[in-house]
Protein backbone atom coordinates (compact mmCIF):
# COMPACT_ATOMS: atom_id res chain seq x y z
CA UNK A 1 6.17 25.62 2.25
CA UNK A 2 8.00 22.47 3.76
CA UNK A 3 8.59 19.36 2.07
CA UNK A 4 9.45 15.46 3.72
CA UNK A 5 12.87 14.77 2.85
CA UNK A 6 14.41 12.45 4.83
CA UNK A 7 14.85 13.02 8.05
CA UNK A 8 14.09 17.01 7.75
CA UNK A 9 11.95 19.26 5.54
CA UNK A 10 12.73 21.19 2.93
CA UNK A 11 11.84 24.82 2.47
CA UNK A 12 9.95 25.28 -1.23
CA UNK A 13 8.86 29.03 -2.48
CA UNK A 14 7.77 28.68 -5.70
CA UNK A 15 6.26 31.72 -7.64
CA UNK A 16 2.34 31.64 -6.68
CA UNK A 17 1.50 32.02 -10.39
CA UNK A 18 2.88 28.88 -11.67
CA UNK A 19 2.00 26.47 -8.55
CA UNK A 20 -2.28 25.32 -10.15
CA UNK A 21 -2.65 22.70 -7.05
CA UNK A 22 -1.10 21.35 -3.89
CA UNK A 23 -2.42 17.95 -3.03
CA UNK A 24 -2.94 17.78 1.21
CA UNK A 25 -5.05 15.40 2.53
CA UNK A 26 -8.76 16.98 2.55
CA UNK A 27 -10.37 18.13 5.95
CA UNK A 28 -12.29 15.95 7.32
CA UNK A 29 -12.54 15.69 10.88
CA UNK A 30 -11.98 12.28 12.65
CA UNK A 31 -14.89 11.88 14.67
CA UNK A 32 -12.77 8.61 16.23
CA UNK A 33 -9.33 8.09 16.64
CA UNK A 34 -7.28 4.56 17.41
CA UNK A 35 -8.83 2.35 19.87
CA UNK A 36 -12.17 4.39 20.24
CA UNK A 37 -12.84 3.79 16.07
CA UNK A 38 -11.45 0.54 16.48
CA UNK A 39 -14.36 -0.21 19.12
CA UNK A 40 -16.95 1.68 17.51
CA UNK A 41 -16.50 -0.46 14.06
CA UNK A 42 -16.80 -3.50 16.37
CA UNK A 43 -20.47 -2.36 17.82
CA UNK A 44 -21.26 -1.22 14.14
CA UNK A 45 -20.68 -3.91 11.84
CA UNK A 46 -21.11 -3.65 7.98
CA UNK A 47 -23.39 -6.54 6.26
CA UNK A 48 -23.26 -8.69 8.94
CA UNK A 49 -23.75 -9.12 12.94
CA UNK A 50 -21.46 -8.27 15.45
CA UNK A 51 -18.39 -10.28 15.96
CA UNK A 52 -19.19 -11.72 19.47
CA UNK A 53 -22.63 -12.93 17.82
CA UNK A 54 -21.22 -15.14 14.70
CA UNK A 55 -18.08 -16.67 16.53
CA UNK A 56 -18.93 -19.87 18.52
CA UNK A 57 -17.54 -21.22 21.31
CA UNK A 58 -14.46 -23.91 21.00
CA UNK A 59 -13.98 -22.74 17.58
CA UNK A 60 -10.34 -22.27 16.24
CA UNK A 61 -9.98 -19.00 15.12
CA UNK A 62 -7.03 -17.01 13.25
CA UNK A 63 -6.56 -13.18 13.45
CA UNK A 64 -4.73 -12.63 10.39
CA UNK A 65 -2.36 -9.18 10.89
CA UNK A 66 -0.13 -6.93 9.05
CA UNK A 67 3.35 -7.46 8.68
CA UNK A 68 6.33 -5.40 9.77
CA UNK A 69 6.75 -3.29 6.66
CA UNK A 70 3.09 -2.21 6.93
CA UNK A 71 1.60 0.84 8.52
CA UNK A 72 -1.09 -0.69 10.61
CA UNK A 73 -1.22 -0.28 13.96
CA UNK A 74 -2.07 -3.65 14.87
CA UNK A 75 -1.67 -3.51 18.51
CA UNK A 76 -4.10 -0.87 19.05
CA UNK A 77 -6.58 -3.23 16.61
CA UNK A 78 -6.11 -6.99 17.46
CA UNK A 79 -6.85 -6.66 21.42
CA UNK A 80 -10.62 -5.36 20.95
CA UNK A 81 -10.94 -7.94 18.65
CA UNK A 82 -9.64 -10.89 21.35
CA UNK A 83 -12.03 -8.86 23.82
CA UNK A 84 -14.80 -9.82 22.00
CA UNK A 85 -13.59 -13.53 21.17
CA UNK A 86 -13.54 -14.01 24.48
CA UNK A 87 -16.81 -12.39 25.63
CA UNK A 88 -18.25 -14.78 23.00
CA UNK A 89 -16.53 -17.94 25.12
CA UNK A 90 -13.40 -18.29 22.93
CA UNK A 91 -10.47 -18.69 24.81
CA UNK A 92 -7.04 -17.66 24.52
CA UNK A 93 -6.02 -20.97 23.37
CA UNK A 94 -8.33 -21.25 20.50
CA UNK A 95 -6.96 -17.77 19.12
CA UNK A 96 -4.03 -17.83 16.71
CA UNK A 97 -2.78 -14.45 15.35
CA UNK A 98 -1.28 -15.18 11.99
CA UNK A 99 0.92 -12.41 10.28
CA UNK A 100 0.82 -12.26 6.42
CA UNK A 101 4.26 -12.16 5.29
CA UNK A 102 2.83 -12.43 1.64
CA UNK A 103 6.12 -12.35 0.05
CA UNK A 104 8.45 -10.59 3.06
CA UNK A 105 11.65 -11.84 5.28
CA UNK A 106 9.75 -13.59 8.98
CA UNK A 107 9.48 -11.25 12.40
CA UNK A 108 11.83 -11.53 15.26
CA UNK A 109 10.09 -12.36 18.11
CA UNK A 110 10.41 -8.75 19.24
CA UNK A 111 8.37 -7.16 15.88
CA UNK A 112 5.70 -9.73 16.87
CA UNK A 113 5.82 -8.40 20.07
CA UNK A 114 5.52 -4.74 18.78
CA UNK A 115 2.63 -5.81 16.18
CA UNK A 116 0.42 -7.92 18.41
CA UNK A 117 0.64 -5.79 21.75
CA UNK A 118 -0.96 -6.89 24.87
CA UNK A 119 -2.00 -10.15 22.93
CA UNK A 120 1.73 -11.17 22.81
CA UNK A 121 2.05 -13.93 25.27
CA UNK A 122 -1.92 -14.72 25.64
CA UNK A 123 -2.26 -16.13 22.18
CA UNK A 124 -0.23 -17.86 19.79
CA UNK A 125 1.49 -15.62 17.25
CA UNK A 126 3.04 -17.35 13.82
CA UNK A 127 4.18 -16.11 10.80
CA UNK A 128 2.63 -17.61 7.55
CA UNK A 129 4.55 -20.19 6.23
CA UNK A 130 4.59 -20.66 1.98
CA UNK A 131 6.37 -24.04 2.27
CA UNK A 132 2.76 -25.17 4.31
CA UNK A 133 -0.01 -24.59 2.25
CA UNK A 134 -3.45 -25.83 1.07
CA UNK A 135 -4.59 -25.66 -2.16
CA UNK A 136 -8.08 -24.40 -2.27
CA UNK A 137 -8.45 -24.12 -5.86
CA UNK A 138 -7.65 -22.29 -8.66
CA UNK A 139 -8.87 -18.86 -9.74
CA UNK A 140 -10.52 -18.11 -13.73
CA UNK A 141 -7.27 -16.17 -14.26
CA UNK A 142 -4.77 -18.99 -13.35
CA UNK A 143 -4.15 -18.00 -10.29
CA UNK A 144 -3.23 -20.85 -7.65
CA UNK A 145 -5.54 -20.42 -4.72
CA UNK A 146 -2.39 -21.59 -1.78
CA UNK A 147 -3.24 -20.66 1.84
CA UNK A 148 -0.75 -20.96 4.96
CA UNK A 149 -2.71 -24.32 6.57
CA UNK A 150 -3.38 -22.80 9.86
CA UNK A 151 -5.12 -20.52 8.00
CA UNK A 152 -7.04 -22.98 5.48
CA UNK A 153 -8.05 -25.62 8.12
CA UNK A 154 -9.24 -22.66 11.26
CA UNK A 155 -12.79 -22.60 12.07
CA UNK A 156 -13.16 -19.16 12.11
CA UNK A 157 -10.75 -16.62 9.95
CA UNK A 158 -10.96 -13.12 10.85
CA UNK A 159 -8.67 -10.37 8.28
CA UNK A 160 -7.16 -7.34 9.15
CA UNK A 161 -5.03 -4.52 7.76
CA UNK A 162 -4.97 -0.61 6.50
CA UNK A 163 -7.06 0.46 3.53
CA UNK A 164 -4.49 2.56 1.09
CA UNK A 165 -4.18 3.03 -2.61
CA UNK A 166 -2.50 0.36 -4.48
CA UNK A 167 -0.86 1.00 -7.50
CA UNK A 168 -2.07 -1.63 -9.53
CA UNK A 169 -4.50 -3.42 -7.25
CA UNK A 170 -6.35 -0.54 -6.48
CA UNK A 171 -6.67 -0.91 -2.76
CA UNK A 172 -5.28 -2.42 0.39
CA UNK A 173 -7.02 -3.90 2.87
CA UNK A 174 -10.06 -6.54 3.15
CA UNK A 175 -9.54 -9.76 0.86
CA UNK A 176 -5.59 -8.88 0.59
CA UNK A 177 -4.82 -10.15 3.43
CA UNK A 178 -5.40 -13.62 2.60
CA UNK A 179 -3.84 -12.62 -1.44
CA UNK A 180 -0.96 -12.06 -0.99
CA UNK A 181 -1.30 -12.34 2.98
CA UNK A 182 -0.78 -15.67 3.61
CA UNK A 183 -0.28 -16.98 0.10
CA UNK A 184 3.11 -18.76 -1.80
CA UNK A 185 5.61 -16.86 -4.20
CA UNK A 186 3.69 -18.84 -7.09
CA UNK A 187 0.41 -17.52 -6.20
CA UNK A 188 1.47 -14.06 -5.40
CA UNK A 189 3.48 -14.15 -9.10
CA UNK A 190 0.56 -15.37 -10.82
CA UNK A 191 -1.61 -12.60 -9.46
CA UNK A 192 0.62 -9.69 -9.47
CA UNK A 193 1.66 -10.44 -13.55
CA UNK A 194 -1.75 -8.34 -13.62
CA UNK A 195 -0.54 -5.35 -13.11
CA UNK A 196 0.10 -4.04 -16.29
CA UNK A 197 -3.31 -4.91 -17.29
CA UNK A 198 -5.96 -2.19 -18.61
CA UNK A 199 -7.13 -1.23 -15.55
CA UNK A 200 -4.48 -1.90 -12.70
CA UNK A 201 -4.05 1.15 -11.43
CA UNK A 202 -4.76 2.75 -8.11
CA UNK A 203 -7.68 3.87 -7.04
CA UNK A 204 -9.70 1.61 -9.32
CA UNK A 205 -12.03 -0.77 -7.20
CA UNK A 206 -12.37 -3.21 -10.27
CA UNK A 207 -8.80 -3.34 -10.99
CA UNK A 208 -8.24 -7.20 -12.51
CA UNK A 209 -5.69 -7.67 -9.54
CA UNK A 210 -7.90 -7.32 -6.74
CA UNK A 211 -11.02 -9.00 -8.74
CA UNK A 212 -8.89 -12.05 -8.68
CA UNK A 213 -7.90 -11.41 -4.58
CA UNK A 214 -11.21 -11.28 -4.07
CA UNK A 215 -11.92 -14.42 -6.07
CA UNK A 216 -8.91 -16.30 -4.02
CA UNK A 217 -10.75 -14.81 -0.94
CA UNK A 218 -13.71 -16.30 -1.56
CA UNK A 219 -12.78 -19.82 -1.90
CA UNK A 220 -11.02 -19.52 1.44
CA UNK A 221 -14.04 -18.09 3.22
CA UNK A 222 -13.37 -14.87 5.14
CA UNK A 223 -15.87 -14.65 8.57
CA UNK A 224 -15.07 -11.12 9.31
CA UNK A 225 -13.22 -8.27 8.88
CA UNK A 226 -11.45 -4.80 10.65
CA UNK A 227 -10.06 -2.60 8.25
CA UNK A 228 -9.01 0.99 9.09
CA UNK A 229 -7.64 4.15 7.58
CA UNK A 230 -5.10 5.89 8.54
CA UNK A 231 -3.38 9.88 8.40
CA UNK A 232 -0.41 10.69 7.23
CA UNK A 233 0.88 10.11 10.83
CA UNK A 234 -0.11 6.52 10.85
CA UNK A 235 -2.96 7.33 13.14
CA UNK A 236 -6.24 5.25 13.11
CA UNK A 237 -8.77 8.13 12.07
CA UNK A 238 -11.63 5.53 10.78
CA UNK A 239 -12.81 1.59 10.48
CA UNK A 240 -14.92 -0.78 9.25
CA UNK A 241 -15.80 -4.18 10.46
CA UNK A 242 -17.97 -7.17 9.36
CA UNK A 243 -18.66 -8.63 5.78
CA UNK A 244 -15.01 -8.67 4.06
CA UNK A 245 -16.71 -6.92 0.61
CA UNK A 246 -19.10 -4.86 2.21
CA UNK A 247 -17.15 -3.60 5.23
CA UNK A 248 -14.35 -2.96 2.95
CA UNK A 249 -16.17 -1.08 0.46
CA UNK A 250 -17.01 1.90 3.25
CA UNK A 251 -13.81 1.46 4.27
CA UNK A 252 -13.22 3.07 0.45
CA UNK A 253 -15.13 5.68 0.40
CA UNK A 254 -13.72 7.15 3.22
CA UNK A 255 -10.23 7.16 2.00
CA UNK A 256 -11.86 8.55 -0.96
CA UNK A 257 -13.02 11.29 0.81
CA UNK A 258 -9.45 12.12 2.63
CA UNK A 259 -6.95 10.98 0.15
CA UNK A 260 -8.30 11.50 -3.45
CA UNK A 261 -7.75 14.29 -5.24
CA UNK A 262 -10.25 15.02 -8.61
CA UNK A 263 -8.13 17.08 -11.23
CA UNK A 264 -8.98 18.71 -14.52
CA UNK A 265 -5.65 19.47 -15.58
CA UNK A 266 -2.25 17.70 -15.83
CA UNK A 267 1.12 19.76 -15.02
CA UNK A 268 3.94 20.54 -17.06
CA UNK A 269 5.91 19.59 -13.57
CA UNK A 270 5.21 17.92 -10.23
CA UNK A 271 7.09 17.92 -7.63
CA UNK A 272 6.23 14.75 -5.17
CA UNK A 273 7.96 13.81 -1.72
CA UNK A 274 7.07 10.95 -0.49
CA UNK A 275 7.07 12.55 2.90
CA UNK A 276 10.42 12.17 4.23
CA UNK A 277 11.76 8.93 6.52
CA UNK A 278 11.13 6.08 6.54
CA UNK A 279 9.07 6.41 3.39
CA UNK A 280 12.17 7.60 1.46
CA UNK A 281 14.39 5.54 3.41
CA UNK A 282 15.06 3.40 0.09
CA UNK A 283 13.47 3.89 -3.48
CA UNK A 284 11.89 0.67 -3.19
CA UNK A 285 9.72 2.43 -0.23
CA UNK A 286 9.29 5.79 -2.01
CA UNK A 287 8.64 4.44 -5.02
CA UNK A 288 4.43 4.31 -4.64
CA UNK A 289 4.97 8.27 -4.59
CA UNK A 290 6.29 8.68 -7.43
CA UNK A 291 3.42 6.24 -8.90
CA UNK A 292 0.75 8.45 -7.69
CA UNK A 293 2.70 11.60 -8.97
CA UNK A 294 1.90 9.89 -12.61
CA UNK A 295 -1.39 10.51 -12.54
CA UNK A 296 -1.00 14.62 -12.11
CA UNK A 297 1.46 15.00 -14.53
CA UNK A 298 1.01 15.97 -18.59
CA UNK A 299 2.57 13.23 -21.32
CA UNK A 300 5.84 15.39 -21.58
CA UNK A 301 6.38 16.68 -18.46
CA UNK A 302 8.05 16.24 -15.49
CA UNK A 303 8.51 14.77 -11.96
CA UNK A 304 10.42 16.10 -9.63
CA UNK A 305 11.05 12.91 -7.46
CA UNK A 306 12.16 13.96 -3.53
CA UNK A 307 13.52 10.52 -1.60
CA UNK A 308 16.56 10.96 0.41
CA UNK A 309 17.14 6.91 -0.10
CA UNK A 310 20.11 6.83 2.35
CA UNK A 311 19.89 2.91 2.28
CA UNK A 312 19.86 2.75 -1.60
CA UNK A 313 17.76 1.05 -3.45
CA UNK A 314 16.18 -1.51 -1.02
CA UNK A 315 16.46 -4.48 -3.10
CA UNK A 316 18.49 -6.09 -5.44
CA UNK A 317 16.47 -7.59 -8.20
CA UNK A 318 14.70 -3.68 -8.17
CA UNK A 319 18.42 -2.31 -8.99
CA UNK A 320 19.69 -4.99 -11.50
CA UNK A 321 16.56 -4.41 -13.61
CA UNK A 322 16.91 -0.50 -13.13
CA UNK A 323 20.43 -0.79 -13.97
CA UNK A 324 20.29 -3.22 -17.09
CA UNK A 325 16.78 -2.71 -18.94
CA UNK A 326 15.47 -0.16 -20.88
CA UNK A 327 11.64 1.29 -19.42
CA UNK A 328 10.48 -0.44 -22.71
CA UNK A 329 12.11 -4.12 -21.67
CA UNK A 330 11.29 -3.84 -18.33
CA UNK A 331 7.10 -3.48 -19.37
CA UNK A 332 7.78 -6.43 -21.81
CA UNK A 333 9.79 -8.43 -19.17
CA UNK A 334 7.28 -7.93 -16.35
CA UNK A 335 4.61 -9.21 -18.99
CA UNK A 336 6.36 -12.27 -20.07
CA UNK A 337 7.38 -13.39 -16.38
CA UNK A 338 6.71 -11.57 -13.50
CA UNK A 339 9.56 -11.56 -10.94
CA UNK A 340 8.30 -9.67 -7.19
CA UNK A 341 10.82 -6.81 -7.04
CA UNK A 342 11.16 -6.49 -10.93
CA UNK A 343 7.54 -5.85 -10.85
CA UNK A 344 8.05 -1.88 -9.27
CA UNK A 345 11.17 -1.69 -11.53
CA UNK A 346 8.27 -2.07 -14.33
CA UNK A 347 6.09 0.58 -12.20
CA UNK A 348 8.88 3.21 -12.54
CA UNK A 349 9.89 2.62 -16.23
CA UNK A 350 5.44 3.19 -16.87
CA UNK A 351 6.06 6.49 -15.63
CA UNK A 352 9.81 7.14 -17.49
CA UNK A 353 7.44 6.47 -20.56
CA UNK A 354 5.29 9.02 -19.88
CA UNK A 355 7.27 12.40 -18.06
CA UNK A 356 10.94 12.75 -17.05
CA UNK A 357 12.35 12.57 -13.99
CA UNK A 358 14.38 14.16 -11.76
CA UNK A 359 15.76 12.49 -8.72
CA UNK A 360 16.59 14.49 -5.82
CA UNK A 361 18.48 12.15 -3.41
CA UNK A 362 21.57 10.89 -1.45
CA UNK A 363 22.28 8.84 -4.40
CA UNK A 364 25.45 8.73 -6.35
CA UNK A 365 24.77 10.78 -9.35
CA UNK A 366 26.21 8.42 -12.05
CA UNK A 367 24.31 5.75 -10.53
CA UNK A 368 21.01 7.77 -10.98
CA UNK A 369 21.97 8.44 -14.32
CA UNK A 370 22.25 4.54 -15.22
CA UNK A 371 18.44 4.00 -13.73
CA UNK A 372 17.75 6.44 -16.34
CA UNK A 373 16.67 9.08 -14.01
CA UNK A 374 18.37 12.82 -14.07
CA UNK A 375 20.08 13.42 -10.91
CA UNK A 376 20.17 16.62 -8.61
CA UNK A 377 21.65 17.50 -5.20
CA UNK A 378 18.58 19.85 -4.17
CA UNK A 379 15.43 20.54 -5.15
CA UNK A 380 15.71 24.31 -5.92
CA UNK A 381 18.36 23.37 -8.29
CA UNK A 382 15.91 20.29 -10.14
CA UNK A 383 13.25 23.30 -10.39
CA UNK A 384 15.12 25.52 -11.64
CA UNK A 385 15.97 22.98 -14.20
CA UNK A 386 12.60 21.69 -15.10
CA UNK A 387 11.51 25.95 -15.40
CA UNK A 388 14.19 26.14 -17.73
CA UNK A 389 13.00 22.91 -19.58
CA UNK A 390 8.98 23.97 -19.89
CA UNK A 391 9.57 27.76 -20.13
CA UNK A 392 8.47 30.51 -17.79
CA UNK A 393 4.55 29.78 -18.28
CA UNK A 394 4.87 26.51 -16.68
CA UNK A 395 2.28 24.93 -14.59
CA UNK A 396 3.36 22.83 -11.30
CA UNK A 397 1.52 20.80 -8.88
CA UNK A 398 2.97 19.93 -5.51
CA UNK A 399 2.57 16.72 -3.58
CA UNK A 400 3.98 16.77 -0.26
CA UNK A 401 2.26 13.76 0.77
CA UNK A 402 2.80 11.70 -2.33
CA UNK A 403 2.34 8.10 -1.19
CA UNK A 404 -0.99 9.04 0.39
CA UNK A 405 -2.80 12.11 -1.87
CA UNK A 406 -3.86 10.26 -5.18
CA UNK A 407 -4.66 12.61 -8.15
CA UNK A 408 -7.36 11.64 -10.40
CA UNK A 409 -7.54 13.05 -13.42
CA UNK A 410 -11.07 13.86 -14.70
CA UNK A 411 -11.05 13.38 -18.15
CA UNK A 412 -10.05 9.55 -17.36
């Protein structure tokens, strides 16, 4: 078997007898790819009418889009959806596309470029901007409801993005564009503090965090809607369009069907890649594999943690808290003032409380030993270890698709 690991894979042999499960995406055939699904969502719309039938001429509409650091392919997405913004008499200089920076550095003008395709050039492309807000409101759990303005004042607001798991808000995609999309720091704070809330976990539609996106959504006003899933190469295989709940929803079951994974037994060990560069490229990235990994593994246990992180940690405040709290201060620091980047420090330490684990990486090894982790140079050698640790009868699951494949155990 081959395993992600950086930039290369890894050759794994365990014994047959101990290996109870490896988690692949499940086979189900694509019946659309890219811009043909892309297309095909537009002429089937979910709870509502087709795009080119609800938007009115002269309106000002925004095209909100995926940042950078997200997997969505929005060039292949955002020129059907001009196409039909224009059949419908909209022109080009009505049409903003707005990326969602949420919480993230701006774009060069050449990302934007790269993220908005053959639109670049025909319509105006912005980043949000936090220090430009309206506020809309304010959400039953505190929540401030601030939107970028071009955002809050358009006429007509279209979201897009990739549906994935989340690992405390469930899901990507539909009303999270606008929360954390195009929200402030505040906002995004005030939300997020959720995550260690009963329930906040992925794979949970009703997970407090997104109720209260969805809530924030609402008082915006979201016209429409293209979501789509993606492989594990990135590649649109499915996609909704229309009502931002509805649409969305479907959007969920299908990744569902691909991505989860029903269990009805934990492991003594699992051994999770996050599928080699540039998921692993820092621990920041790889870190939503290990989350997922949680859910397969027995209290006890262990998780074998692959993520080459060549470029370290990927951000500070995520190393000063891994390198100066305990897991049991960083769950009661997250919960008394939630800081972004602390907040997947308090991720990992969840699943330190519950299994060990080993880190194999490019990382010093007395530097993985001060995040609390146990560090190893190869992954035959953190096996062999983790054997020795559960005895000879041990059961493993393997997960070479970790941030994708999500593990749901049964009995929960």
């Amino acid at each position: 078997m081959l395993i992600g690991y950086d930039r290369t894979e890894i050759e794994f042999t365990p014994e047959k007898g101990r290996v109870i499960g490896v988690f692949e995406p499940n086979p189900i055939k694509a019946e659309r790819t890219g811009a043909e699904a892309v297309e095909y969502a537009l002429d089937h719309p979910i709870g509502d009418v087709k795009l080119e039938e609800k938007v009115r001429p002269g309106q000002k509409t925004v095209i909100i889009a995926s940042d950078i650091t997200r997997p969505m392919p929005s060039a292949v997405a955002l020129p059907p959806i001009a196409d039909r913004l224009r059949s419908a008499g909209v022109e080009y200089s009505d049409i903003t596309v707005v990326f969602g920076l949420g919480s993230h550095r701006k774009h060069t003008e050449e990302e934007k470029k790269y993220l908005a395709g053959d639109l670049y050039g025909k319509v105006e492309c912005i980043d949000s901007d936090p220090d430009d807000t309206v506020r809309l409101g304010v959400t039953a759990a505190g929540t401030p409801v601030d939107i970028f303005r071009r955002v809050a004042e358009a006429d007509f607001v279209i979201a897009t993005g990739n549906i994935e798991y989340h690992y405390f808000a469930g899901y990507s995609g539909g009303a999270k564009a606008i929360m954390p999309g195009v929200s402030t720091p505040e906002a995004i704070q005030c939300n997020h503090k959720m995550m260690t809330m009963p329930g906040s976990y992925a794979g949970n539609i009703m997970s407090p965090v997104r109720q209260d996106i969805e809530e924030a959504a609402a008082m915006l006003g979201v016209d429409y809607i293209l979501n789509a899933v993606l492989d594990e190469h990135k590649r649109i295989v499915y996609a909704v369009a229309g009502d931002v709940t509805s649409a969305h929803r479907e959007g969920v079951k299908f990744l569902d069907g691909l991505y989860r994974i029903p269990i009805t037994r934990r492991a003594d060990i699992v051994v999770v890649s996050a599928g080699g560069y540039p998921k692993d490229q820092n621990m920041y990235q790889a870190q939503k594999a290990l989350d997922n990994a949680k859910h397969a593994v027995r209290p006890g246990g262990t998780v074998i943690w692959l993520a080459g992180c060549k470029e370290g940690t990927g951000s500070a405040r995520f190393e000063e808290w891994m390198t100066s709290f305990t897991p049991d201060e960083m769950i009661e620091n997250i919960k008394k003032k939630f800081k972004l980047g602390a907040h997947k420090a308090a991720a990992v330490a969840m699943v330190m409380k519950k299994a060990d684990i080993y880190l194999v990486s490019e990382l010093d090894a007395a530097f993985v030993e001060k995040m609390g982790f146990k560090p190893f140079v190869s992954l035959d050698e953190a096996y062999a270890a983790a054997i020795a640790r559960h005895g000879e009868n041990a059961s493993v699951y393997i997960m070479p698709y970790g941030g994708s494949t999500l593990p749901i155990y049964e009995g929960e």
